[in-house]
PDBML (XML) file of the C-alpha atoms, coordinates in Angstrom:
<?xml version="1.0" encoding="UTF-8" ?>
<PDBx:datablock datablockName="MODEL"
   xmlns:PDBx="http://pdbml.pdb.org/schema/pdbx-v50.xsd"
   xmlns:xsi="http://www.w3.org/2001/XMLSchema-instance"
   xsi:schemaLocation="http://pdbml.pdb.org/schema/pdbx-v50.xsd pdbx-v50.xsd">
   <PDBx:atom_siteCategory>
      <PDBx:atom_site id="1">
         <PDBx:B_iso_or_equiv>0.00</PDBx:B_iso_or_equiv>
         <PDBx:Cartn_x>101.288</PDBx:Cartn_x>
         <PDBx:Cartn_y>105.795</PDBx:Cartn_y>
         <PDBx:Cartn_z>8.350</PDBx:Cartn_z>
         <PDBx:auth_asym_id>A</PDBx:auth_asym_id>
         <PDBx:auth_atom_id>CA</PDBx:auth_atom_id>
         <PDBx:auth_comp_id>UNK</PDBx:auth_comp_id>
         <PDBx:auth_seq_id>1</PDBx:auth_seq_id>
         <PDBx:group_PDB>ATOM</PDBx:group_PDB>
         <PDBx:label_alt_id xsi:nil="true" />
         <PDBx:label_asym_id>A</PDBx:label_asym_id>
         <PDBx:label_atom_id>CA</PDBx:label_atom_id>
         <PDBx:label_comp_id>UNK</PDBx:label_comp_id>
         <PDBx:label_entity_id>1</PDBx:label_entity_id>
         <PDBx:label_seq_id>1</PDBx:label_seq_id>
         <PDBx:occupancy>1.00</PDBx:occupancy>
         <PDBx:pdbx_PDB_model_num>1</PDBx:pdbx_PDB_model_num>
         <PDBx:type_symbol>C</PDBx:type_symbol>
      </PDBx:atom_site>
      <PDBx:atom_site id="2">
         <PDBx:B_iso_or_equiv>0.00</PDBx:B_iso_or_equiv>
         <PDBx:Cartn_x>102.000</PDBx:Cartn_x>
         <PDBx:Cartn_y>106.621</PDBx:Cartn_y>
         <PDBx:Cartn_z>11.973</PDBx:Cartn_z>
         <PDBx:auth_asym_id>A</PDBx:auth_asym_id>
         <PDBx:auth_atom_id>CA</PDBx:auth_atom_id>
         <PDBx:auth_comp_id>UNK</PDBx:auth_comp_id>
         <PDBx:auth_seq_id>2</PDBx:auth_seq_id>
         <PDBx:group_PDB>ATOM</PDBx:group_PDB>
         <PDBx:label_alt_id xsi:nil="true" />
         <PDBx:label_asym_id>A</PDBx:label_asym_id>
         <PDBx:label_atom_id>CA</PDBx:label_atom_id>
         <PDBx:label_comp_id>UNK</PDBx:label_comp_id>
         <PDBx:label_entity_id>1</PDBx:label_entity_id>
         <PDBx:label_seq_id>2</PDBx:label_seq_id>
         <PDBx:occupancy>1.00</PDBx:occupancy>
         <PDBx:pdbx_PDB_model_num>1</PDBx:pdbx_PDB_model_num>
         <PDBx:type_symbol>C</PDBx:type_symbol>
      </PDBx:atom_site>
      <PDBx:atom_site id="3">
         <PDBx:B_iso_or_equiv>0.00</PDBx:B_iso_or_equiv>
         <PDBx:Cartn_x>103.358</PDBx:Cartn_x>
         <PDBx:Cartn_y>110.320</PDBx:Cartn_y>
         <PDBx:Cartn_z>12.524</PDBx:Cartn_z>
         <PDBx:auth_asym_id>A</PDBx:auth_asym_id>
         <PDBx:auth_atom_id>CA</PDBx:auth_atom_id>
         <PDBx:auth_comp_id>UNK</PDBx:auth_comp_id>
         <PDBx:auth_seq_id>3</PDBx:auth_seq_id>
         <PDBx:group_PDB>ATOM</PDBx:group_PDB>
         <PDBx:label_alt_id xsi:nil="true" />
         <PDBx:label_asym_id>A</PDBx:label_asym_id>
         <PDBx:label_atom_id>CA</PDBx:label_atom_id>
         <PDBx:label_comp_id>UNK</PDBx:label_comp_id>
         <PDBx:label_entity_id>1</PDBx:label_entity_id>
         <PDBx:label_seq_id>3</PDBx:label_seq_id>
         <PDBx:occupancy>1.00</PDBx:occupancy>
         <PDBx:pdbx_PDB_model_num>1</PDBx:pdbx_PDB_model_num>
         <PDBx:type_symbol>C</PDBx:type_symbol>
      </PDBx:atom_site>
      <PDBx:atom_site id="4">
         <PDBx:B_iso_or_equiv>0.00</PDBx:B_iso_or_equiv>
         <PDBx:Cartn_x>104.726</PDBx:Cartn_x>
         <PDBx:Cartn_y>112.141</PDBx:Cartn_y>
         <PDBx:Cartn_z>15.694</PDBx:Cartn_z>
         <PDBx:auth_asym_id>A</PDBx:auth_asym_id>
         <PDBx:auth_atom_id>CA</PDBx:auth_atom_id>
         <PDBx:auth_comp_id>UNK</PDBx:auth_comp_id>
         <PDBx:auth_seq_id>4</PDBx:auth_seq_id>
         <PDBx:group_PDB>ATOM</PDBx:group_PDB>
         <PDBx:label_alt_id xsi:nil="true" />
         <PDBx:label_asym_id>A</PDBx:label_asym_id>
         <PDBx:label_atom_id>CA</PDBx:label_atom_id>
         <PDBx:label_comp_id>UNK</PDBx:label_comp_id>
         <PDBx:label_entity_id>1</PDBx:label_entity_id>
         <PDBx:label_seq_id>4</PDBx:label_seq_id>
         <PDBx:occupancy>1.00</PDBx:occupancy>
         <PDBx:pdbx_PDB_model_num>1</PDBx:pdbx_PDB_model_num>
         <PDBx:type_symbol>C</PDBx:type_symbol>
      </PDBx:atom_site>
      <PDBx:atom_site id="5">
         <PDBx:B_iso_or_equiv>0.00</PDBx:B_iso_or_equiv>
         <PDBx:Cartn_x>104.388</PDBx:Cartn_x>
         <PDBx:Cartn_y>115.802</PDBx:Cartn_y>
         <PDBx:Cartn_z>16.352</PDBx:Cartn_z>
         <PDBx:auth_asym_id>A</PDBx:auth_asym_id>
         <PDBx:auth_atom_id>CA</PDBx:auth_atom_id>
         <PDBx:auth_comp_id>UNK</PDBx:auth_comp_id>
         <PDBx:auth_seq_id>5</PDBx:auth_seq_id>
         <PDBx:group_PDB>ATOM</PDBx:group_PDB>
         <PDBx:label_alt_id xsi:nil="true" />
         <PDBx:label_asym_id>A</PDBx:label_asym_id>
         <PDBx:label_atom_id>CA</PDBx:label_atom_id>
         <PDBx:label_comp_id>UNK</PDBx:label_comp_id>
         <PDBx:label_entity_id>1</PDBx:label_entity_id>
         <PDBx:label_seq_id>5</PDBx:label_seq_id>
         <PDBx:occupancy>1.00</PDBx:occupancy>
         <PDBx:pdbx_PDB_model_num>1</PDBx:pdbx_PDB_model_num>
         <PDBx:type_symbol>C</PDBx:type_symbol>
      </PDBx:atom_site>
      <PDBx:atom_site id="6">
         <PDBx:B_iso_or_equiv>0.00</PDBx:B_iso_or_equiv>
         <PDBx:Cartn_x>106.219</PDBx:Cartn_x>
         <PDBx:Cartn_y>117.599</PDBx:Cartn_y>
         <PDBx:Cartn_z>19.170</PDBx:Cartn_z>
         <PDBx:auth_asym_id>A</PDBx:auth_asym_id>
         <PDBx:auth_atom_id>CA</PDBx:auth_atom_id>
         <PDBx:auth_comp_id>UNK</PDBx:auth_comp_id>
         <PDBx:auth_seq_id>6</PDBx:auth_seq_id>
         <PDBx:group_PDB>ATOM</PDBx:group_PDB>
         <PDBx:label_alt_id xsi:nil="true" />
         <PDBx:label_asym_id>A</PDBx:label_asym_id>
         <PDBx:label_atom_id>CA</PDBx:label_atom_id>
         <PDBx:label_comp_id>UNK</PDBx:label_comp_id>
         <PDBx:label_entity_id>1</PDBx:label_entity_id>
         <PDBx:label_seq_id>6</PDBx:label_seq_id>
         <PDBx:occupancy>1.00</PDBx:occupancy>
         <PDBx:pdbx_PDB_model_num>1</PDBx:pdbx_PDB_model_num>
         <PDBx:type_symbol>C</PDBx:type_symbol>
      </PDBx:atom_site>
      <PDBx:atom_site id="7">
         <PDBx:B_iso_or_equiv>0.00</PDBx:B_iso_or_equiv>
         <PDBx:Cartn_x>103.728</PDBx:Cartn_x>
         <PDBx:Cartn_y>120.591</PDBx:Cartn_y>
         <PDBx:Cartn_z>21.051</PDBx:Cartn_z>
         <PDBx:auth_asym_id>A</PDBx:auth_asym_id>
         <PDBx:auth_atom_id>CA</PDBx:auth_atom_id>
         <PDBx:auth_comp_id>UNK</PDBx:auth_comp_id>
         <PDBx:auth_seq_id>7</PDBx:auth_seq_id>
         <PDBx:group_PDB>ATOM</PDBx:group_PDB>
         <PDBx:label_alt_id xsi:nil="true" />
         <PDBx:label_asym_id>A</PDBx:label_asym_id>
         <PDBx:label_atom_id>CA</PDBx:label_atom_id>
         <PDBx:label_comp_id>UNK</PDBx:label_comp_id>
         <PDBx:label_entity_id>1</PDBx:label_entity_id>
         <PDBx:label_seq_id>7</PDBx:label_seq_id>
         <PDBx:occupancy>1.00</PDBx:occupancy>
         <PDBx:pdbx_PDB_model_num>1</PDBx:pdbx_PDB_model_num>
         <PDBx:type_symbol>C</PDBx:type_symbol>
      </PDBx:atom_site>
      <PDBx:atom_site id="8">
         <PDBx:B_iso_or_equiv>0.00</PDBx:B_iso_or_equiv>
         <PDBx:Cartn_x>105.563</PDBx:Cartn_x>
         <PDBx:Cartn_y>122.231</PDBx:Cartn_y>
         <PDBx:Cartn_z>24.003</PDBx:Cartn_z>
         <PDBx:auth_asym_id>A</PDBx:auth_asym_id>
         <PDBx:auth_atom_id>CA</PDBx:auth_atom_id>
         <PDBx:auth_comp_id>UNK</PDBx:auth_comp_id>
         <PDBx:auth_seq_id>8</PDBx:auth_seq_id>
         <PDBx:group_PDB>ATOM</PDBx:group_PDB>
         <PDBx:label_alt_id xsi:nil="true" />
         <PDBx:label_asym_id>A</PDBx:label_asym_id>
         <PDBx:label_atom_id>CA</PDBx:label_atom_id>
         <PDBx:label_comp_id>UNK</PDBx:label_comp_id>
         <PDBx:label_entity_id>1</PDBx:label_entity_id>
         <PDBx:label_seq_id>8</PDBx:label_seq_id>
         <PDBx:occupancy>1.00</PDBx:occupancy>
         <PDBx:pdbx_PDB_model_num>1</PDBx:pdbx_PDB_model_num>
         <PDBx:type_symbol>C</PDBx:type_symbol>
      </PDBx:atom_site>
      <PDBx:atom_site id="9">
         <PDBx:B_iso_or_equiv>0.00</PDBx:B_iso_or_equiv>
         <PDBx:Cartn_x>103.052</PDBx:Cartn_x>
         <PDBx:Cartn_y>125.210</PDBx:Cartn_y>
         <PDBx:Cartn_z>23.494</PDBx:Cartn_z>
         <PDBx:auth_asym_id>A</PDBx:auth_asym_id>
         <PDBx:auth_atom_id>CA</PDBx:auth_atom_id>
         <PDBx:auth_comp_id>UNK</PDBx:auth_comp_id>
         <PDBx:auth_seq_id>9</PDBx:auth_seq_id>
         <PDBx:group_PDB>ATOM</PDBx:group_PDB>
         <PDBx:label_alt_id xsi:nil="true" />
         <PDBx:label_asym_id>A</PDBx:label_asym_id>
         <PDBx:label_atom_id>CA</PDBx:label_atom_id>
         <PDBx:label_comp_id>UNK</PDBx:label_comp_id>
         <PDBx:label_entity_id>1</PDBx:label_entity_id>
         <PDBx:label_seq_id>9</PDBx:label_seq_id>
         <PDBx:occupancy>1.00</PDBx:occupancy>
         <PDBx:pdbx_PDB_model_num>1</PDBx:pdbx_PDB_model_num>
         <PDBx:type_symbol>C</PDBx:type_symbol>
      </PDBx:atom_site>
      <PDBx:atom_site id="10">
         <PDBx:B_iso_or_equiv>0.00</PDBx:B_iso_or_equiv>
         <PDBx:Cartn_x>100.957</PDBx:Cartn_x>
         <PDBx:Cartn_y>125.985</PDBx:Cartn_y>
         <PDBx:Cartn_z>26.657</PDBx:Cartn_z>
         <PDBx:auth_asym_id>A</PDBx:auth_asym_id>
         <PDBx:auth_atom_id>CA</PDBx:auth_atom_id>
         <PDBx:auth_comp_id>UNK</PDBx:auth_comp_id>
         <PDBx:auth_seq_id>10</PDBx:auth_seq_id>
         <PDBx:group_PDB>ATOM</PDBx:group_PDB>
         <PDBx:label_alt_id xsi:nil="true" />
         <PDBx:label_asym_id>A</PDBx:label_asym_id>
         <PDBx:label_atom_id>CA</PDBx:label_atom_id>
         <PDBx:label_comp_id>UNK</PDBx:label_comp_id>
         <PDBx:label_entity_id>1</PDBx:label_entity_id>
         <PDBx:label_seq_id>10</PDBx:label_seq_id>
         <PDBx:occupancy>1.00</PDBx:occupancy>
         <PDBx:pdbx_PDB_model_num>1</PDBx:pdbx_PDB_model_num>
         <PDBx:type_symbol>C</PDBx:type_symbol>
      </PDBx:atom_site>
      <PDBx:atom_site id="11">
         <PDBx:B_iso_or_equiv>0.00</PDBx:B_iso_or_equiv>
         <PDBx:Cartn_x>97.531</PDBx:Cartn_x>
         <PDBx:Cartn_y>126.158</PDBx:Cartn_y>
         <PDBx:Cartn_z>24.475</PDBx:Cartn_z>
         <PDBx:auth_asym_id>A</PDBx:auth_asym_id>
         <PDBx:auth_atom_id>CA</PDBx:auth_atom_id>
         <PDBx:auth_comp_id>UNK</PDBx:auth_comp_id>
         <PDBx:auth_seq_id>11</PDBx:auth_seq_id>
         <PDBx:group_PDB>ATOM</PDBx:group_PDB>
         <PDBx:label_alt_id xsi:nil="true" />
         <PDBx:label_asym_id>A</PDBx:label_asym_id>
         <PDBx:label_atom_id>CA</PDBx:label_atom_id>
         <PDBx:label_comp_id>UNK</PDBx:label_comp_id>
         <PDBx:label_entity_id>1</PDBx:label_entity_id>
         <PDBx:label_seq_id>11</PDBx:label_seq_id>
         <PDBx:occupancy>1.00</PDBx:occupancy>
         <PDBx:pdbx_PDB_model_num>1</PDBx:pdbx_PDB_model_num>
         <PDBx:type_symbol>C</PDBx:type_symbol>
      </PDBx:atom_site>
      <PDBx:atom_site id="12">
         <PDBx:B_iso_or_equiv>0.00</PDBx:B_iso_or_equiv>
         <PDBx:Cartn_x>95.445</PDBx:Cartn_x>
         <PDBx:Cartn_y>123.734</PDBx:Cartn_y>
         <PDBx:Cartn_z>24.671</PDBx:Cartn_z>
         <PDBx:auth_asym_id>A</PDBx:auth_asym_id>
         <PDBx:auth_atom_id>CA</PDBx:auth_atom_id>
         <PDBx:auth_comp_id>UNK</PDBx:auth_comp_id>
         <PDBx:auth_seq_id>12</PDBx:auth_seq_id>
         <PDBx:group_PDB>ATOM</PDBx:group_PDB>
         <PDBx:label_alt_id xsi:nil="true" />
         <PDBx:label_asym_id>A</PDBx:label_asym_id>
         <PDBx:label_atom_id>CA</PDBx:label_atom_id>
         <PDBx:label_comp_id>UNK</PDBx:label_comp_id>
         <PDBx:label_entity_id>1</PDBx:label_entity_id>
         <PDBx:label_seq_id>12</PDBx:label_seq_id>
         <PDBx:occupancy>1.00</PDBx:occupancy>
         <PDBx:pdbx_PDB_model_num>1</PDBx:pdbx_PDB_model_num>
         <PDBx:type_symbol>C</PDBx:type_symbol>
      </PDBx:atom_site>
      <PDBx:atom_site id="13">
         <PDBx:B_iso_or_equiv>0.00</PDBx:B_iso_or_equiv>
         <PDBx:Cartn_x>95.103</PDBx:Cartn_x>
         <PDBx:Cartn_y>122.874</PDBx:Cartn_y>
         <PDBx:Cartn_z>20.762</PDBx:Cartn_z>
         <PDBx:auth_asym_id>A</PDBx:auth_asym_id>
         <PDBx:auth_atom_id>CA</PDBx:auth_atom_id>
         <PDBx:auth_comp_id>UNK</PDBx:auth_comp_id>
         <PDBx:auth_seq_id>13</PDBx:auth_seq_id>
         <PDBx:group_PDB>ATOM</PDBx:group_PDB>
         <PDBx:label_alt_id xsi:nil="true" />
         <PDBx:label_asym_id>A</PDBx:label_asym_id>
         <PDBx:label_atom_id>CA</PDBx:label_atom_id>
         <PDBx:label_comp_id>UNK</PDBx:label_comp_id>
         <PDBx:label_entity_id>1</PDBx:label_entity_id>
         <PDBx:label_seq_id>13</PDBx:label_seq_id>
         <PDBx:occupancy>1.00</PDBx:occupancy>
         <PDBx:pdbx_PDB_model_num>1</PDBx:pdbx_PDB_model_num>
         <PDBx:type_symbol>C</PDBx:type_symbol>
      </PDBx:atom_site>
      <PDBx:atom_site id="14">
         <PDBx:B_iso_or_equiv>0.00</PDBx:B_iso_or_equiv>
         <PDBx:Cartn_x>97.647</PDBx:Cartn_x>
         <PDBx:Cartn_y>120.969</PDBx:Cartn_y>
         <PDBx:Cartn_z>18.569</PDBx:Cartn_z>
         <PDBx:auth_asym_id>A</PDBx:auth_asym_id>
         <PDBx:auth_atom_id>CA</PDBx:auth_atom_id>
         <PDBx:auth_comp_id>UNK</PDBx:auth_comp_id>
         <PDBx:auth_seq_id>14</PDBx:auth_seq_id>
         <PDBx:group_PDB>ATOM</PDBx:group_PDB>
         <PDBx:label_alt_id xsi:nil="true" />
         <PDBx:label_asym_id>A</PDBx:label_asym_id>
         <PDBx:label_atom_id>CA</PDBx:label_atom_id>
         <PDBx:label_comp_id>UNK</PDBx:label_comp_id>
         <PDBx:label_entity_id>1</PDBx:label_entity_id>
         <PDBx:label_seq_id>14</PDBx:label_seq_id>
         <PDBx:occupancy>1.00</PDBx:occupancy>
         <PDBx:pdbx_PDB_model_num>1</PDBx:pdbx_PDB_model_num>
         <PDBx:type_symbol>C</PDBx:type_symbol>
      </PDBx:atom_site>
      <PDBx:atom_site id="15">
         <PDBx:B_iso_or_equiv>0.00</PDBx:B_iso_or_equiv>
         <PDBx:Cartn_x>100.221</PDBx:Cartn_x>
         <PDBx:Cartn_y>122.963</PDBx:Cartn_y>
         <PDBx:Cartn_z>17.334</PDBx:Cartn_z>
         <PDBx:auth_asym_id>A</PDBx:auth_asym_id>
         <PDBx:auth_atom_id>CA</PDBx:auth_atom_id>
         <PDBx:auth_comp_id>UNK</PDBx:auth_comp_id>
         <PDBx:auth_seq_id>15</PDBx:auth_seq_id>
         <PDBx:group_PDB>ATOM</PDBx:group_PDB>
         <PDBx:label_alt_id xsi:nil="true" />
         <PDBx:label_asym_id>A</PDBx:label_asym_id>
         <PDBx:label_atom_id>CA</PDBx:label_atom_id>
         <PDBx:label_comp_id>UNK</PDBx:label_comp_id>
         <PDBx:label_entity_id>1</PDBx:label_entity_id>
         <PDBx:label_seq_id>15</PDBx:label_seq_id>
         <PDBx:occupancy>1.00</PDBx:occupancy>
         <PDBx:pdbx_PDB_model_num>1</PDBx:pdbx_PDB_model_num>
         <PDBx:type_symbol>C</PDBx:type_symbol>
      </PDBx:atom_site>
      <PDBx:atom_site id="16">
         <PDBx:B_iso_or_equiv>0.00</PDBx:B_iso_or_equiv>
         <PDBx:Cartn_x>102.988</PDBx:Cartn_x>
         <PDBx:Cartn_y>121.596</PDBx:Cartn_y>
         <PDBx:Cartn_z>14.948</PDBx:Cartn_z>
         <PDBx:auth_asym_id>A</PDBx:auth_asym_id>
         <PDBx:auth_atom_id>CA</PDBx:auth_atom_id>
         <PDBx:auth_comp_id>UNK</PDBx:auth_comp_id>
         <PDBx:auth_seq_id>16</PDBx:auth_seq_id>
         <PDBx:group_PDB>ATOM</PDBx:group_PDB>
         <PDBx:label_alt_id xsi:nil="true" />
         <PDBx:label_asym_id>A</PDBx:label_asym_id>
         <PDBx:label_atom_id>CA</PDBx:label_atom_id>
         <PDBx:label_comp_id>UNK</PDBx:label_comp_id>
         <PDBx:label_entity_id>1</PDBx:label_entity_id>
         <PDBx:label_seq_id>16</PDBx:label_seq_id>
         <PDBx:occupancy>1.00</PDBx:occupancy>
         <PDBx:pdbx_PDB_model_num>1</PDBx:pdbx_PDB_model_num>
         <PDBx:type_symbol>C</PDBx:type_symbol>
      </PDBx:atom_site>
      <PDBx:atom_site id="17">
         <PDBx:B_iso_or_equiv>0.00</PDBx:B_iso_or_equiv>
         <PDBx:Cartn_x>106.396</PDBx:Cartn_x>
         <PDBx:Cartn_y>122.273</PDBx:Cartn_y>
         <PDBx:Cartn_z>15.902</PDBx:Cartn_z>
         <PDBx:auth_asym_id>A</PDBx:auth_asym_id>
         <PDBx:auth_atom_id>CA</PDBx:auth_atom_id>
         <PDBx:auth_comp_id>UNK</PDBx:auth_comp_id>
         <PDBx:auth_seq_id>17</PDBx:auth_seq_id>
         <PDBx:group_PDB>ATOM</PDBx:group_PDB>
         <PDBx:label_alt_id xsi:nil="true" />
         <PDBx:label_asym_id>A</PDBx:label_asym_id>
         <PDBx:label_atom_id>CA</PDBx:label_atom_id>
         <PDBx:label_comp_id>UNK</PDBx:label_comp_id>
         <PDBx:label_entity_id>1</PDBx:label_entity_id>
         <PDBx:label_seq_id>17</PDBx:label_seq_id>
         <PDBx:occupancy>1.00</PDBx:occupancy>
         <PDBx:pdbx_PDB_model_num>1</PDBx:pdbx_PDB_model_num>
         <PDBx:type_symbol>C</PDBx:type_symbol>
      </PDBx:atom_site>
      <PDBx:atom_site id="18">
         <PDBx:B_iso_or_equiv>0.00</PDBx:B_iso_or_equiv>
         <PDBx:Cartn_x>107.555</PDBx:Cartn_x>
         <PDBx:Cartn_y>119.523</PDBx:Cartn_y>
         <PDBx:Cartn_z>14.211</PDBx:Cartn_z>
         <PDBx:auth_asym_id>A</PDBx:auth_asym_id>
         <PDBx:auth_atom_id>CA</PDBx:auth_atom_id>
         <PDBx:auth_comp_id>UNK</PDBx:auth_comp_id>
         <PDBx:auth_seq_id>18</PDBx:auth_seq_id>
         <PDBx:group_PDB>ATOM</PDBx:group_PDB>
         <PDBx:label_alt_id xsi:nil="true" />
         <PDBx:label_asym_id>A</PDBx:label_asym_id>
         <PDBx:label_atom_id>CA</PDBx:label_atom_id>
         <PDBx:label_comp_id>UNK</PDBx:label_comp_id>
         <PDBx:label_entity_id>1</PDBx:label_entity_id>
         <PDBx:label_seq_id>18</PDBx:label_seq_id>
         <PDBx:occupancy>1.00</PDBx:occupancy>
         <PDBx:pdbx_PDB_model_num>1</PDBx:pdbx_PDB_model_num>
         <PDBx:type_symbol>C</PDBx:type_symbol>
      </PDBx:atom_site>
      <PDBx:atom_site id="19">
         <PDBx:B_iso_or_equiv>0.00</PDBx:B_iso_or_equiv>
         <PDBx:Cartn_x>106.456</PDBx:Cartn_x>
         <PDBx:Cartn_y>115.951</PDBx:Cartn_y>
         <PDBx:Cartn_z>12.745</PDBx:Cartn_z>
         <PDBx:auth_asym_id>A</PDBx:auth_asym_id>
         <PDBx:auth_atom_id>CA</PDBx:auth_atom_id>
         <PDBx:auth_comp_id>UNK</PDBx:auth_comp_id>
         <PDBx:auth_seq_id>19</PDBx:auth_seq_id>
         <PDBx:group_PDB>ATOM</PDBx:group_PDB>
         <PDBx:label_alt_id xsi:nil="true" />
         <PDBx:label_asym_id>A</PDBx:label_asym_id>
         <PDBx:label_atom_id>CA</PDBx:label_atom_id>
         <PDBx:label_comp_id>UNK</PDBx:label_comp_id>
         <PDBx:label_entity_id>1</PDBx:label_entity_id>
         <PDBx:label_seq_id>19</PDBx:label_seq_id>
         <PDBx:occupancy>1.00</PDBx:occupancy>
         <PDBx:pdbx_PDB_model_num>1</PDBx:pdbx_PDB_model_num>
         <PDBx:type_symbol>C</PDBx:type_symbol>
      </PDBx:atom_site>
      <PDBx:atom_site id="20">
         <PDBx:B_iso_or_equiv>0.00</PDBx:B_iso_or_equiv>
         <PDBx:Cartn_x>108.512</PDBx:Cartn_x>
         <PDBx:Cartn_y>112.537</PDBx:Cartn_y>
         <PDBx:Cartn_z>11.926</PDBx:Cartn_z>
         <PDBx:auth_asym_id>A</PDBx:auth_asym_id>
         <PDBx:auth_atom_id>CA</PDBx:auth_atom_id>
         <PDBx:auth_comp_id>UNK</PDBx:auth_comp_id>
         <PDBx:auth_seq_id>20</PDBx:auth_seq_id>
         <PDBx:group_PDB>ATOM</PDBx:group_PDB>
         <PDBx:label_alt_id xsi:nil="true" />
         <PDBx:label_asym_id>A</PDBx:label_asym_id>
         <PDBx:label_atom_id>CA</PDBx:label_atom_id>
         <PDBx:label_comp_id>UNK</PDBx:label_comp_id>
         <PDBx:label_entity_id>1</PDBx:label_entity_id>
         <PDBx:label_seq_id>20</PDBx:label_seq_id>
         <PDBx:occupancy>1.00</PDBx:occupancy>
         <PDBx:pdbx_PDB_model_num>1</PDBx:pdbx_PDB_model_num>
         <PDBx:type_symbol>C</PDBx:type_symbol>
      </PDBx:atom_site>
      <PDBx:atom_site id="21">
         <PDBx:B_iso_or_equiv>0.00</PDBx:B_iso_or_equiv>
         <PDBx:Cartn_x>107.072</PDBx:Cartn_x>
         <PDBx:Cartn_y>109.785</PDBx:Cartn_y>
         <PDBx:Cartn_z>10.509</PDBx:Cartn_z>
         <PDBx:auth_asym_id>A</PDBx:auth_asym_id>
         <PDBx:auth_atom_id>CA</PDBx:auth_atom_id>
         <PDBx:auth_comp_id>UNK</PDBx:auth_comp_id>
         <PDBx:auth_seq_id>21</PDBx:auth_seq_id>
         <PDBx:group_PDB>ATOM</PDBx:group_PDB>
         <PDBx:label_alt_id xsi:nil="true" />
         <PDBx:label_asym_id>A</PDBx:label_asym_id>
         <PDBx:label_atom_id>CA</PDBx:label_atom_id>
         <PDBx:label_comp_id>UNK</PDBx:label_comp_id>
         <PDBx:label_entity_id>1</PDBx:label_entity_id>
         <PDBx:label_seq_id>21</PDBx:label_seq_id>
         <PDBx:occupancy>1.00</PDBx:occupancy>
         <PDBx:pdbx_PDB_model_num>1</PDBx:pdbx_PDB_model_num>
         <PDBx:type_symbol>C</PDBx:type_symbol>
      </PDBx:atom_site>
      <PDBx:atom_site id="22">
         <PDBx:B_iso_or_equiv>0.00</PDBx:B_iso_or_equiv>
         <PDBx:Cartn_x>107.529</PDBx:Cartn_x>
         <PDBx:Cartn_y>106.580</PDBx:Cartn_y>
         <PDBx:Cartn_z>12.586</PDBx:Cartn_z>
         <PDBx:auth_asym_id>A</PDBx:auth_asym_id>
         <PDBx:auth_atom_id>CA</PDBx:auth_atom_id>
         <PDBx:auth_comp_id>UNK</PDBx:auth_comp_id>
         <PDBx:auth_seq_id>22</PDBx:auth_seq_id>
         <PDBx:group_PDB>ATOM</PDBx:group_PDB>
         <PDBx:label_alt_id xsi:nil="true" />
         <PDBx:label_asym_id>A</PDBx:label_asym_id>
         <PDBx:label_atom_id>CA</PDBx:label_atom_id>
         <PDBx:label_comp_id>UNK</PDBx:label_comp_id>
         <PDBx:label_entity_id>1</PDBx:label_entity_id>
         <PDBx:label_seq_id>22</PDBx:label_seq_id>
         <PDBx:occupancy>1.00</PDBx:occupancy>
         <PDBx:pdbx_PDB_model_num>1</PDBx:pdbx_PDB_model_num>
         <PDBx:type_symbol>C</PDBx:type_symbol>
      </PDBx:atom_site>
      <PDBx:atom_site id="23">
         <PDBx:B_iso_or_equiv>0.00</PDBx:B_iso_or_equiv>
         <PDBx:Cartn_x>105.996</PDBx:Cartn_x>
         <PDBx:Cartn_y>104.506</PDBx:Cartn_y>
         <PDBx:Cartn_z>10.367</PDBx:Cartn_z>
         <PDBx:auth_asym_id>A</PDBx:auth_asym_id>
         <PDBx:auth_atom_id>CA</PDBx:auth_atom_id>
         <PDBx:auth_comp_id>UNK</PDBx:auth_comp_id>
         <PDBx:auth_seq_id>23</PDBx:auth_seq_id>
         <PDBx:group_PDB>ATOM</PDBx:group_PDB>
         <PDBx:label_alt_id xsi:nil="true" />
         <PDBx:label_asym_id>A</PDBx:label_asym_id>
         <PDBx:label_atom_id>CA</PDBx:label_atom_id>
         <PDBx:label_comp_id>UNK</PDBx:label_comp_id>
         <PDBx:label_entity_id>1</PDBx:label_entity_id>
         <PDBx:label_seq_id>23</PDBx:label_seq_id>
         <PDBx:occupancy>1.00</PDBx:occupancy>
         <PDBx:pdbx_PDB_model_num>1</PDBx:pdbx_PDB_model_num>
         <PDBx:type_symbol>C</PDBx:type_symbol>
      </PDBx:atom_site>
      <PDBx:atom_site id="24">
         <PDBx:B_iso_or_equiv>0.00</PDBx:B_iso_or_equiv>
         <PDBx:Cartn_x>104.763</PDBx:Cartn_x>
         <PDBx:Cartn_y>104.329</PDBx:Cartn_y>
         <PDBx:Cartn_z>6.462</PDBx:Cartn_z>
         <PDBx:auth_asym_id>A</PDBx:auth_asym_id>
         <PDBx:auth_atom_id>CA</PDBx:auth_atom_id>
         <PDBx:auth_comp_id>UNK</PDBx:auth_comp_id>
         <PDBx:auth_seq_id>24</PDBx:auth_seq_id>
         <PDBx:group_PDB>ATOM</PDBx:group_PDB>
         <PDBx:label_alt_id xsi:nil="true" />
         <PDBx:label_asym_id>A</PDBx:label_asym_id>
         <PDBx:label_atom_id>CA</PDBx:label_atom_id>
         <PDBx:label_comp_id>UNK</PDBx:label_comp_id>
         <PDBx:label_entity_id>1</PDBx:label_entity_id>
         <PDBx:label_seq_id>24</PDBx:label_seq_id>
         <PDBx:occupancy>1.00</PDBx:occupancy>
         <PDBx:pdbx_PDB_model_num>1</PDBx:pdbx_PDB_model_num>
         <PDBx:type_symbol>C</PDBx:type_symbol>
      </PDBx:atom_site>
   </PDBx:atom_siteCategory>
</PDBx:datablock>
């Protein structure tokens, strides 16, 4: 599988504000 997440969040750390799946 390949998944995007969106982080508009000023932190520096991954932050899910949302995932698709682009693939699998």
């Amino acid at each position: 599988g390949v998944v995007h997440t969106s982080n508009d969040s000023i932190a520096d750390a991954v932050i899910n504000e949302g995932t698709e799946v682009l693939y699998g």
